[in-house]
N, C-alpha and C. Protein backbone atom coordinates (compact mmCIF):
# COMPACT_ATOMS: atom_id res chain seq x y z
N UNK A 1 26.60 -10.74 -9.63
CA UNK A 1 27.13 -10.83 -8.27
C UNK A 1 28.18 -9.75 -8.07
N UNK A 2 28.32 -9.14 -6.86
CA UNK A 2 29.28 -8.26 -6.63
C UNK A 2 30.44 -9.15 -5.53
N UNK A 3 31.50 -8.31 -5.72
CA UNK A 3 32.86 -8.77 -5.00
C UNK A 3 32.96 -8.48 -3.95
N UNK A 4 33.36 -8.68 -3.13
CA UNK A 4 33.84 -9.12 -1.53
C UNK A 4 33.92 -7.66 -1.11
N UNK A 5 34.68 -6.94 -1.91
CA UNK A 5 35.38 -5.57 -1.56
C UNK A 5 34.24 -4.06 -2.16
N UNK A 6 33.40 -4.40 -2.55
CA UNK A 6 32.22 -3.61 -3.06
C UNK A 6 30.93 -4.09 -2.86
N UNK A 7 30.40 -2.93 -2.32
CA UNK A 7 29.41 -3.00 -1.79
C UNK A 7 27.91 -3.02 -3.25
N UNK A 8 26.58 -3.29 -2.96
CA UNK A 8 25.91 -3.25 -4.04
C UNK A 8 25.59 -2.37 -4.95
N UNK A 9 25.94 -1.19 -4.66
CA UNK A 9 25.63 -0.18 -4.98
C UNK A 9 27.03 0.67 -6.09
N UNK A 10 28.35 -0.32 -6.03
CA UNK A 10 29.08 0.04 -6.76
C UNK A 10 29.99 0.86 -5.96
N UNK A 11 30.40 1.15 -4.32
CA UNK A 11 30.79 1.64 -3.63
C UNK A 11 31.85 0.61 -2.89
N UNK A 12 32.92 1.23 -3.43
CA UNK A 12 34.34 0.04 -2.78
C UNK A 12 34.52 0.05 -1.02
N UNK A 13 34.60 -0.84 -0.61
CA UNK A 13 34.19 -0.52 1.45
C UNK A 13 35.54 -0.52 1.30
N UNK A 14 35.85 0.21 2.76
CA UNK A 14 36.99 0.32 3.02
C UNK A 14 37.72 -0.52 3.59
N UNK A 15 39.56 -0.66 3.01
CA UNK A 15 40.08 -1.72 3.74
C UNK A 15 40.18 -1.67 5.37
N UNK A 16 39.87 -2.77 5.74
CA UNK A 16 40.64 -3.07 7.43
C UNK A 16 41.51 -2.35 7.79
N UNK A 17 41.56 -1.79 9.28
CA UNK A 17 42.89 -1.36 9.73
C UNK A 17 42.52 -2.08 11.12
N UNK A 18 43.88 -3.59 11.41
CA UNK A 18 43.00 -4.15 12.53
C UNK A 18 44.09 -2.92 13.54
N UNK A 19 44.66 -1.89 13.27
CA UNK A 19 44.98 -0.99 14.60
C UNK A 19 43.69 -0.11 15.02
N UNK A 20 42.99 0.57 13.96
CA UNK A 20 41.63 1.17 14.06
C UNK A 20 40.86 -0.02 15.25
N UNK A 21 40.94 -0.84 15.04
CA UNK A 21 39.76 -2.25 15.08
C UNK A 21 40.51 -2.27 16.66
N UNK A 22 41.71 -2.58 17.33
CA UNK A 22 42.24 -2.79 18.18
C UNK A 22 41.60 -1.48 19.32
N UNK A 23 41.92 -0.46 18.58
CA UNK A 23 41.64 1.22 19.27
C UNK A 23 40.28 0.95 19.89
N UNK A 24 39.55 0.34 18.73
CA UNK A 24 38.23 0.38 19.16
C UNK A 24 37.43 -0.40 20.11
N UNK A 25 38.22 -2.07 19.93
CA UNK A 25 38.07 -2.78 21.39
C UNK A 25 38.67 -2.53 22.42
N UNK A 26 39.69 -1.66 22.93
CA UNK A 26 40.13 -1.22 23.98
C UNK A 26 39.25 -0.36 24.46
N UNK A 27 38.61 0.84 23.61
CA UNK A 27 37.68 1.65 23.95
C UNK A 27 36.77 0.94 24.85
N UNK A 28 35.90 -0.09 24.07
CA UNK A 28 34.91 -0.78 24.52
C UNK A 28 34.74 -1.27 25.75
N UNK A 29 36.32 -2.13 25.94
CA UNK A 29 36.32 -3.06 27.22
C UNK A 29 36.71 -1.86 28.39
N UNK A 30 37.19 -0.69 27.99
CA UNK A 30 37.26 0.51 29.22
C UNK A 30 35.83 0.98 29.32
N UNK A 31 35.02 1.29 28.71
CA UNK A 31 33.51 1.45 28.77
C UNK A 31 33.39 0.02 29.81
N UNK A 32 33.32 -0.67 28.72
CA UNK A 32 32.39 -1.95 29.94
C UNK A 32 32.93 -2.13 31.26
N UNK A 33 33.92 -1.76 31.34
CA UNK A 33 34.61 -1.89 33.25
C UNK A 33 34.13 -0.77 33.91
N UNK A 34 34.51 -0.01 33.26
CA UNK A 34 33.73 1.45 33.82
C UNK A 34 32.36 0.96 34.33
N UNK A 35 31.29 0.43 33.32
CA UNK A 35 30.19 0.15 33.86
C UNK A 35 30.12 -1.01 34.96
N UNK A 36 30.62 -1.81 34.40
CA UNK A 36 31.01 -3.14 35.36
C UNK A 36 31.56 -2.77 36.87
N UNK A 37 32.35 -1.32 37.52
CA UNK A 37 32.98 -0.78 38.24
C UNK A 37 31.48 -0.55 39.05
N UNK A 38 30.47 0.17 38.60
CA UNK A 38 29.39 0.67 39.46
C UNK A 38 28.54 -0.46 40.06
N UNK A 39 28.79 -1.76 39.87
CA UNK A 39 27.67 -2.60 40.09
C UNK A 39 28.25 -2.89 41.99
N UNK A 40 29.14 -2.83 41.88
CA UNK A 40 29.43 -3.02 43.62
C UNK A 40 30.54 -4.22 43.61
N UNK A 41 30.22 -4.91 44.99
CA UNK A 41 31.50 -5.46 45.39
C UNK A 41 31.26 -7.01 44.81
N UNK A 42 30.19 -6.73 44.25
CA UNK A 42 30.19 -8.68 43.57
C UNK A 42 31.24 -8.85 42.53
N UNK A 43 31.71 -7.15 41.69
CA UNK A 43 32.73 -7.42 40.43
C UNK A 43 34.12 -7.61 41.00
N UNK A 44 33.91 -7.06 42.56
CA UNK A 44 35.31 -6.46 42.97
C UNK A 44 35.81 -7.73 43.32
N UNK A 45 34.89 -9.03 43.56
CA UNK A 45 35.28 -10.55 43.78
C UNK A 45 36.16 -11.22 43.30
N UNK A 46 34.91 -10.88 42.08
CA UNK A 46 35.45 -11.47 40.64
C UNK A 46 36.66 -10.88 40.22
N UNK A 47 37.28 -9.88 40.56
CA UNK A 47 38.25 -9.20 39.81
C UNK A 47 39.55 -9.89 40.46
N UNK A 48 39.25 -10.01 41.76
CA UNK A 48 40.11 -10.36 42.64
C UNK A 48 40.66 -11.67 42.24
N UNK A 49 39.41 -12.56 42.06
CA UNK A 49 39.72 -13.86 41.47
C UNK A 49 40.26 -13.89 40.41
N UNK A 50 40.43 -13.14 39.35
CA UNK A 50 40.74 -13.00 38.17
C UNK A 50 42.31 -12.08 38.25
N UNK A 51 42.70 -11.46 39.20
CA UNK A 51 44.01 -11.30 39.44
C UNK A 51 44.84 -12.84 40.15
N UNK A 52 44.23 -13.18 41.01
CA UNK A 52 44.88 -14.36 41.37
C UNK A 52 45.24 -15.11 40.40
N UNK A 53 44.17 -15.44 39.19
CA UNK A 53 44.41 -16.46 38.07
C UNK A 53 45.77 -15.79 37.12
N UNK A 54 45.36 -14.25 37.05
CA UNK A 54 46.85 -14.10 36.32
C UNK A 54 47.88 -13.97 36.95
N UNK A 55 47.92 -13.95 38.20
CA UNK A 55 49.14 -13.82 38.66
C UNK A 55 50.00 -15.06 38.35
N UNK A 56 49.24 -16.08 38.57
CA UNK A 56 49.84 -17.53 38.81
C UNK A 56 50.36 -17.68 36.97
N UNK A 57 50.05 -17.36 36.00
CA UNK A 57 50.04 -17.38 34.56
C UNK A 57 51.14 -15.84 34.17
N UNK A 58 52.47 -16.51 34.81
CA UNK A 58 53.41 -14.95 34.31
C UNK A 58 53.55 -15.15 32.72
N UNK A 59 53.71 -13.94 32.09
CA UNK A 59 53.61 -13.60 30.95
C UNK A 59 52.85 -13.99 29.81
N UNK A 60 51.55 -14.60 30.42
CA UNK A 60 50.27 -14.56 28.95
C UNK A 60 49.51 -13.52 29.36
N UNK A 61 48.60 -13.65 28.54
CA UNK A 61 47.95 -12.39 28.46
C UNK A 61 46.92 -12.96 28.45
N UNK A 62 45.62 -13.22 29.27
CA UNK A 62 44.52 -13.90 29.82
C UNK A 62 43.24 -12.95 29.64
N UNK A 63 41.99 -13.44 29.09
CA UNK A 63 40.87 -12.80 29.16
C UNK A 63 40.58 -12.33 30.46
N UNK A 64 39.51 -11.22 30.10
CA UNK A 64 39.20 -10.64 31.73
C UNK A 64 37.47 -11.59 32.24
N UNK A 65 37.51 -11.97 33.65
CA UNK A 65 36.42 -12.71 34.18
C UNK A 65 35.36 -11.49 33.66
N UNK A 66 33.94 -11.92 32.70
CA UNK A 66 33.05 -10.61 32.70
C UNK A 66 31.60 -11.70 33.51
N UNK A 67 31.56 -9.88 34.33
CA UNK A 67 30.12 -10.44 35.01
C UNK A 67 29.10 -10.30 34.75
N UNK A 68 28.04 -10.73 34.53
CA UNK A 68 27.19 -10.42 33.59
C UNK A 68 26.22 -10.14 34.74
N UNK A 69 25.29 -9.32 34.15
CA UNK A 69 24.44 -8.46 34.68
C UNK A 69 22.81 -8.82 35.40
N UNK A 70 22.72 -9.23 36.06
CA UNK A 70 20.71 -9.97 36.21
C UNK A 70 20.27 -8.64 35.76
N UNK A 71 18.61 -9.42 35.29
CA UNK A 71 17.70 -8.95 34.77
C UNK A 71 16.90 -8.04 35.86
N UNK A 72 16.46 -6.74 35.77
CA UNK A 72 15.89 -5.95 37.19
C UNK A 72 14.02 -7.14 36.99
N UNK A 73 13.64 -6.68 38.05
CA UNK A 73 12.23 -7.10 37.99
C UNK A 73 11.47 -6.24 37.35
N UNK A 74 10.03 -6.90 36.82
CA UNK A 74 9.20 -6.09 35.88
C UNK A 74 8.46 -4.90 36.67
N UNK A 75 8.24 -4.08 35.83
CA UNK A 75 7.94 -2.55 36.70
C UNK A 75 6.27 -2.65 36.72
N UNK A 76 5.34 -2.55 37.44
CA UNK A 76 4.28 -2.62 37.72
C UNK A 76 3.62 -1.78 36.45
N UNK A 77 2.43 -2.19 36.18
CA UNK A 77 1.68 -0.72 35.06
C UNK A 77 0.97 -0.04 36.41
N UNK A 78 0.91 1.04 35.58
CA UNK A 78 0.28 2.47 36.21
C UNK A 78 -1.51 2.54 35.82
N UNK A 79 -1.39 1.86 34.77
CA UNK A 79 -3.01 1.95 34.52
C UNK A 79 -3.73 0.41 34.62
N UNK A 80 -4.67 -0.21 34.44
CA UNK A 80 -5.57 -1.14 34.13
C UNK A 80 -5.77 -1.12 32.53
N UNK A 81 -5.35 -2.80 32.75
CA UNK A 81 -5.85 -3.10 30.80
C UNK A 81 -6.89 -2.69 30.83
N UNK A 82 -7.08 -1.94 29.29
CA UNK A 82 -8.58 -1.76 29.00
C UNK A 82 -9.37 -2.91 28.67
N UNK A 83 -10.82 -2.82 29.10
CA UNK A 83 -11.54 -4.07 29.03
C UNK A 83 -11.59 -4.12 27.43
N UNK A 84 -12.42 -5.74 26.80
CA UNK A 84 -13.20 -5.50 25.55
C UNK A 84 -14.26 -4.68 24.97
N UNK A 85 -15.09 -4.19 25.42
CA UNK A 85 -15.79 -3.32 25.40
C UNK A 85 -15.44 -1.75 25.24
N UNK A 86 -14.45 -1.32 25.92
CA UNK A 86 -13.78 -0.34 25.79
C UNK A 86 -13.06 -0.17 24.23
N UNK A 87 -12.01 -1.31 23.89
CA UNK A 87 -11.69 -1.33 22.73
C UNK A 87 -12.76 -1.32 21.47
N UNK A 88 -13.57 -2.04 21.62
CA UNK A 88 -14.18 -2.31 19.94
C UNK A 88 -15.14 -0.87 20.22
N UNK A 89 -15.83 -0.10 20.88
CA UNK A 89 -15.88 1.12 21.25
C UNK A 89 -14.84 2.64 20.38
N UNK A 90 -13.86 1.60 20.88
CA UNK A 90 -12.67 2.96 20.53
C UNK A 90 -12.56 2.94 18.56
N UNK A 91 -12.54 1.27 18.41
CA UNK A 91 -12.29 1.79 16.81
C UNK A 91 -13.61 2.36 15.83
N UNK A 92 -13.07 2.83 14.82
CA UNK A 92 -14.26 3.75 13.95
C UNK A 92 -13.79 3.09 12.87
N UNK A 93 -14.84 2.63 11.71
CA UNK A 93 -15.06 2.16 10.18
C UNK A 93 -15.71 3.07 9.63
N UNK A 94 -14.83 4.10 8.93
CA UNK A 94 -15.54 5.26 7.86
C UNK A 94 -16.39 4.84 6.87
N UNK A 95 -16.35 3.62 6.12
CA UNK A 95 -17.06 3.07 5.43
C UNK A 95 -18.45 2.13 5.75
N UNK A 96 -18.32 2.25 7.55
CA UNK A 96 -19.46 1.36 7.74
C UNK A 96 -20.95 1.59 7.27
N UNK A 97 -21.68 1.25 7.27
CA UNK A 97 -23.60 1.71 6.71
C UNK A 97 -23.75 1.96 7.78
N UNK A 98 -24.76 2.95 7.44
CA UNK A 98 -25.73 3.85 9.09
C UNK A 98 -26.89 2.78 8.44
N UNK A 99 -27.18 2.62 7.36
CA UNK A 99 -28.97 2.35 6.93
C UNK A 99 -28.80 1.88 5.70
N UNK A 100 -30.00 0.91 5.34
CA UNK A 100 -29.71 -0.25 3.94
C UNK A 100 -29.59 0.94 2.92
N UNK A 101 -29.86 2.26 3.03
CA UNK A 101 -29.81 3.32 1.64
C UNK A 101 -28.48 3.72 1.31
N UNK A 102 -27.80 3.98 2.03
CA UNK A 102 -26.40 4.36 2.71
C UNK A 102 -25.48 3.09 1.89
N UNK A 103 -25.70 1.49 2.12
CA UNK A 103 -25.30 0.48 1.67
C UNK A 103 -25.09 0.67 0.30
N UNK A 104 -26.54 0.87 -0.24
CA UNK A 104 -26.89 0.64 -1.34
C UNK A 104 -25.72 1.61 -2.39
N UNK A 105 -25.52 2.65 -1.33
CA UNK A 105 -25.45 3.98 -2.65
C UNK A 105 -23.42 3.55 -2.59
N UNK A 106 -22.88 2.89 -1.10
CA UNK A 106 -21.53 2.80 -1.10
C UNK A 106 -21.27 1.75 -2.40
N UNK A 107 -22.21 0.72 -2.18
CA UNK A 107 -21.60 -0.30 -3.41
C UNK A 107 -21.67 0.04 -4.84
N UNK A 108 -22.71 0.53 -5.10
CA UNK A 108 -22.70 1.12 -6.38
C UNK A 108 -21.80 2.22 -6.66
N UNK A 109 -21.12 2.91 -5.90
CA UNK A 109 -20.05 3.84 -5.96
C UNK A 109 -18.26 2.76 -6.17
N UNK A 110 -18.74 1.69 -5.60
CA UNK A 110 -17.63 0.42 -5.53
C UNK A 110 -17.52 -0.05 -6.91
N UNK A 111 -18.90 -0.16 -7.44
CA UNK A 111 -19.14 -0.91 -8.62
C UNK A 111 -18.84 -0.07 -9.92
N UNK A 112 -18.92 1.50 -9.69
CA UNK A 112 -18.16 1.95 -10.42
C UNK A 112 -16.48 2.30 -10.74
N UNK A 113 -16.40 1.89 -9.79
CA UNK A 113 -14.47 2.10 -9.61
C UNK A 113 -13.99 0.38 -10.80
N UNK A 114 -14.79 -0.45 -10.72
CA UNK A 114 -14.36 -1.60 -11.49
C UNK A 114 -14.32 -1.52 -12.81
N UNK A 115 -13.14 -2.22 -13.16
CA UNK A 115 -12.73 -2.31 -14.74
C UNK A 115 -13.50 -3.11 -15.20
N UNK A 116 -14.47 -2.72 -16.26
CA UNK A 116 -15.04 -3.97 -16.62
C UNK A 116 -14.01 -4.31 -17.89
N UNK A 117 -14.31 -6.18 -18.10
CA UNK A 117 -13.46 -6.39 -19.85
C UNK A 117 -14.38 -6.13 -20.67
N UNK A 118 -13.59 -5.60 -22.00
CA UNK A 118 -14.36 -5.50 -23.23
C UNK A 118 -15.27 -6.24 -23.61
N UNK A 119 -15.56 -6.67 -24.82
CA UNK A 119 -16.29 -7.91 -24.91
C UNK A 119 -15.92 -9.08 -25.65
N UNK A 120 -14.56 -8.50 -26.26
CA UNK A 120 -13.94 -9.64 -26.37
C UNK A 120 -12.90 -10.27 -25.78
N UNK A 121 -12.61 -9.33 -24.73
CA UNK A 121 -11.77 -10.13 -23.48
C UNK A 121 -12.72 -10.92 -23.03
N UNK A 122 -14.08 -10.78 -23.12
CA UNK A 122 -15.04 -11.83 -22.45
C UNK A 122 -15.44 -12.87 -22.58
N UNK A 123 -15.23 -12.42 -23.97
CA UNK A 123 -15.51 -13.72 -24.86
C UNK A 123 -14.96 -14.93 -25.14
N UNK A 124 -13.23 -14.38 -25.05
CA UNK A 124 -12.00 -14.93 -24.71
C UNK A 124 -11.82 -15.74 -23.76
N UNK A 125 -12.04 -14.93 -22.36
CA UNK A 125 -11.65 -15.85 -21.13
C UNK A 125 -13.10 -16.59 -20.49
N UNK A 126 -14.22 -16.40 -21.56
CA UNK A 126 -15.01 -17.62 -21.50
C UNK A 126 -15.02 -18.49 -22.19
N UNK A 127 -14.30 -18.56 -23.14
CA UNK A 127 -14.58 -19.70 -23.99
C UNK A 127 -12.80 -20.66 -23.57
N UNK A 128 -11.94 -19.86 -22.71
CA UNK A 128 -10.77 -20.58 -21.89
C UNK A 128 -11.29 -21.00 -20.77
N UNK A 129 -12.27 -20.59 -19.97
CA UNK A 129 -12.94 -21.48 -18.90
C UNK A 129 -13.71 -22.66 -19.52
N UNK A 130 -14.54 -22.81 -20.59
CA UNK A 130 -15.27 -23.76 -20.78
C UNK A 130 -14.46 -24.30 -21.18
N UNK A 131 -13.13 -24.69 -22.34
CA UNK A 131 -12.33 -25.36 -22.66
C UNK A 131 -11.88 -26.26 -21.75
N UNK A 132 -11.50 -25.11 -19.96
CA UNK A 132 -10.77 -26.18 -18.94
C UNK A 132 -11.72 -26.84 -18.29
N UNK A 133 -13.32 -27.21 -18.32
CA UNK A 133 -13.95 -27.01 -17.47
C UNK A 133 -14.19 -28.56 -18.13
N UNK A 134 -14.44 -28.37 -19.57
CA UNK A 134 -14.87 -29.61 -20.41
C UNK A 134 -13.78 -30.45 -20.14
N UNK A 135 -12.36 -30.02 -20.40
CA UNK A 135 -11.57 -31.19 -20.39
C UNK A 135 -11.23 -31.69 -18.93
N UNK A 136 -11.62 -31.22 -17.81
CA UNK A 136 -11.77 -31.65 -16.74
C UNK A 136 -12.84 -32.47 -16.44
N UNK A 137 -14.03 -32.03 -17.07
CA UNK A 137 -15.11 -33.15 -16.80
C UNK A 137 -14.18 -34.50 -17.81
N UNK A 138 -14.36 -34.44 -18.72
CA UNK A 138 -13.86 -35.67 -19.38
C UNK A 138 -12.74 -36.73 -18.65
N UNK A 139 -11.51 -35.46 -18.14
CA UNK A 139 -10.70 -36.13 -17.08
C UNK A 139 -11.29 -37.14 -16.13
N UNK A 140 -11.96 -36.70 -15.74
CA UNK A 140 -12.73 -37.72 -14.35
C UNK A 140 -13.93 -38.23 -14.82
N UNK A 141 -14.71 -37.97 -16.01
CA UNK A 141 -15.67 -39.40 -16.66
C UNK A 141 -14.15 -40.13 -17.09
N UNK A 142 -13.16 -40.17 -17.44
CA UNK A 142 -12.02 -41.53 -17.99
C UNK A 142 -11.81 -41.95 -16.54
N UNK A 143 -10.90 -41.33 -15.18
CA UNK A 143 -11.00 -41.84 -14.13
C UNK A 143 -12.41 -42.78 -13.76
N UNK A 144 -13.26 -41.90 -13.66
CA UNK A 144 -14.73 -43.20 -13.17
C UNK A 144 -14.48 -44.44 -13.66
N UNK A 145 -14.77 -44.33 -15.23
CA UNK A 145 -14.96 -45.22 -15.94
C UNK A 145 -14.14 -46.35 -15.81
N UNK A 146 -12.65 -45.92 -15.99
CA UNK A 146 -11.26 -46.87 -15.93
C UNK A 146 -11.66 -47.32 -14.17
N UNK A 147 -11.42 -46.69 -13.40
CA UNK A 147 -11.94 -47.35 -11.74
C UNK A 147 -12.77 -48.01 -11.96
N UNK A 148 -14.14 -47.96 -12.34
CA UNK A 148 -15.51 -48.78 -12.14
C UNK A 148 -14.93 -50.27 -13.16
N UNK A 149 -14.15 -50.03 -14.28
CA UNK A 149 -13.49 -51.68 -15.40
C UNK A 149 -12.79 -52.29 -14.54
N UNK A 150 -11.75 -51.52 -13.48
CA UNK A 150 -10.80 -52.00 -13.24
C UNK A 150 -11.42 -52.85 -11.77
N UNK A 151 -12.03 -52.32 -11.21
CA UNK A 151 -12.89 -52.99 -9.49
C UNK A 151 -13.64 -53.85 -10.23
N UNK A 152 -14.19 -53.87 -11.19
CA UNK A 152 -15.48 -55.22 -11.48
C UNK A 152 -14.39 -56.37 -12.12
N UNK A 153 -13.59 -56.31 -12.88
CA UNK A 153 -12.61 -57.24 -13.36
C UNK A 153 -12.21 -57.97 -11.94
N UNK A 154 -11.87 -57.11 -11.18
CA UNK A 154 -11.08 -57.49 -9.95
C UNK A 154 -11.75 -58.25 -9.00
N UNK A 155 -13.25 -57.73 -8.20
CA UNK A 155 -13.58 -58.33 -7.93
C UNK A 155 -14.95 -59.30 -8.46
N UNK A 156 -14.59 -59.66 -9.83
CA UNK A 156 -15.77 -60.37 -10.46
C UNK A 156 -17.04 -59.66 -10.70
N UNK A 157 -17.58 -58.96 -12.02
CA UNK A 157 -18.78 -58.72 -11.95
C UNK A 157 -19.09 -58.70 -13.56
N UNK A 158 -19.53 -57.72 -14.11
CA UNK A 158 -19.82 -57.69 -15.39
C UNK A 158 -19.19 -56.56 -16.02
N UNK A 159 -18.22 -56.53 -16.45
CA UNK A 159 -17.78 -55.36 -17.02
C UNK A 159 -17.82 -54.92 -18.07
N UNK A 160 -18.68 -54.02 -18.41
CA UNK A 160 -19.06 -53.56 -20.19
C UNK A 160 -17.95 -53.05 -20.88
């Protein structure tokens, strides 16, 4: 785990300066009025209202009312969706078959790219499949068996 003050890479971040940090939200909130300034006389309302509130509040220092902005309406498209037909048209499969000869010759080019196992990796991870294959059958001949003792006991029959 790394510490609070270093980054992952072994690079110490730099300490805080909340005057830097201060500089920089003043910046901000003069940007955002600035922008907030062009929207018209709906901010100039709000501003108004928001002088009244501090006036009445001598000596705190009060957030500013922010107006937030509506969403414009969606801009029309210039073209028409393309239909389905158009699309499956447009894409290309380099590997597709023109003709069953064509098929024939891609897979066998496929079939050579494969690793085959030795033969005693083969031998190996067949005789680990039949191992799990057997003790799975056996698993569920004991399930049958134990189910079929346990239902005939239960509901009366002959149980071998």
């Amino acid at each position: 785990m790394s510490d609070d003050k270093t980054r992952q890479d072994g690079d110490e971040l730099p300490e805080a300066d909340p005057v830097a940090d201060d500089e920089v939200i003043d910046e901000l909130e003069d940007q955002f009025d600035e922008d907030s300034s062009e929207d018209g006389a709906e901010d100039a309302d709000l501003e108004d209202d928001a002088d009244k509130d501090e006036s009445g509040k001598a000596g705190k220092k009060t957030s500013k009312v922010v107006a937030r902005k509506t969403a414009k309406a969606p801009v029309k498209k210039t073209a028409a969706t393309r239909k389905r037909s158009e699309t499956e048209r447009g894409e290309h499969d380099p590997y597709r078959a023109k003709n069953p000869a064509q098929f024939v010759r891609q897979s066998v080019a496929e079939l050579k790219k494969v690793v085959w196992p030795s033969w005693g990796e083969l031998t190996a991870l067949f005789s680990a499949v039949l191992l799990f294959v057997l003790f799975i059958i056996a698993y569920v001949m004991l399930l049958d068996n134990g189910f079929g003792w346990a239902l005939l006991s239960l509901f009366g029959g002959n149980p071998q």
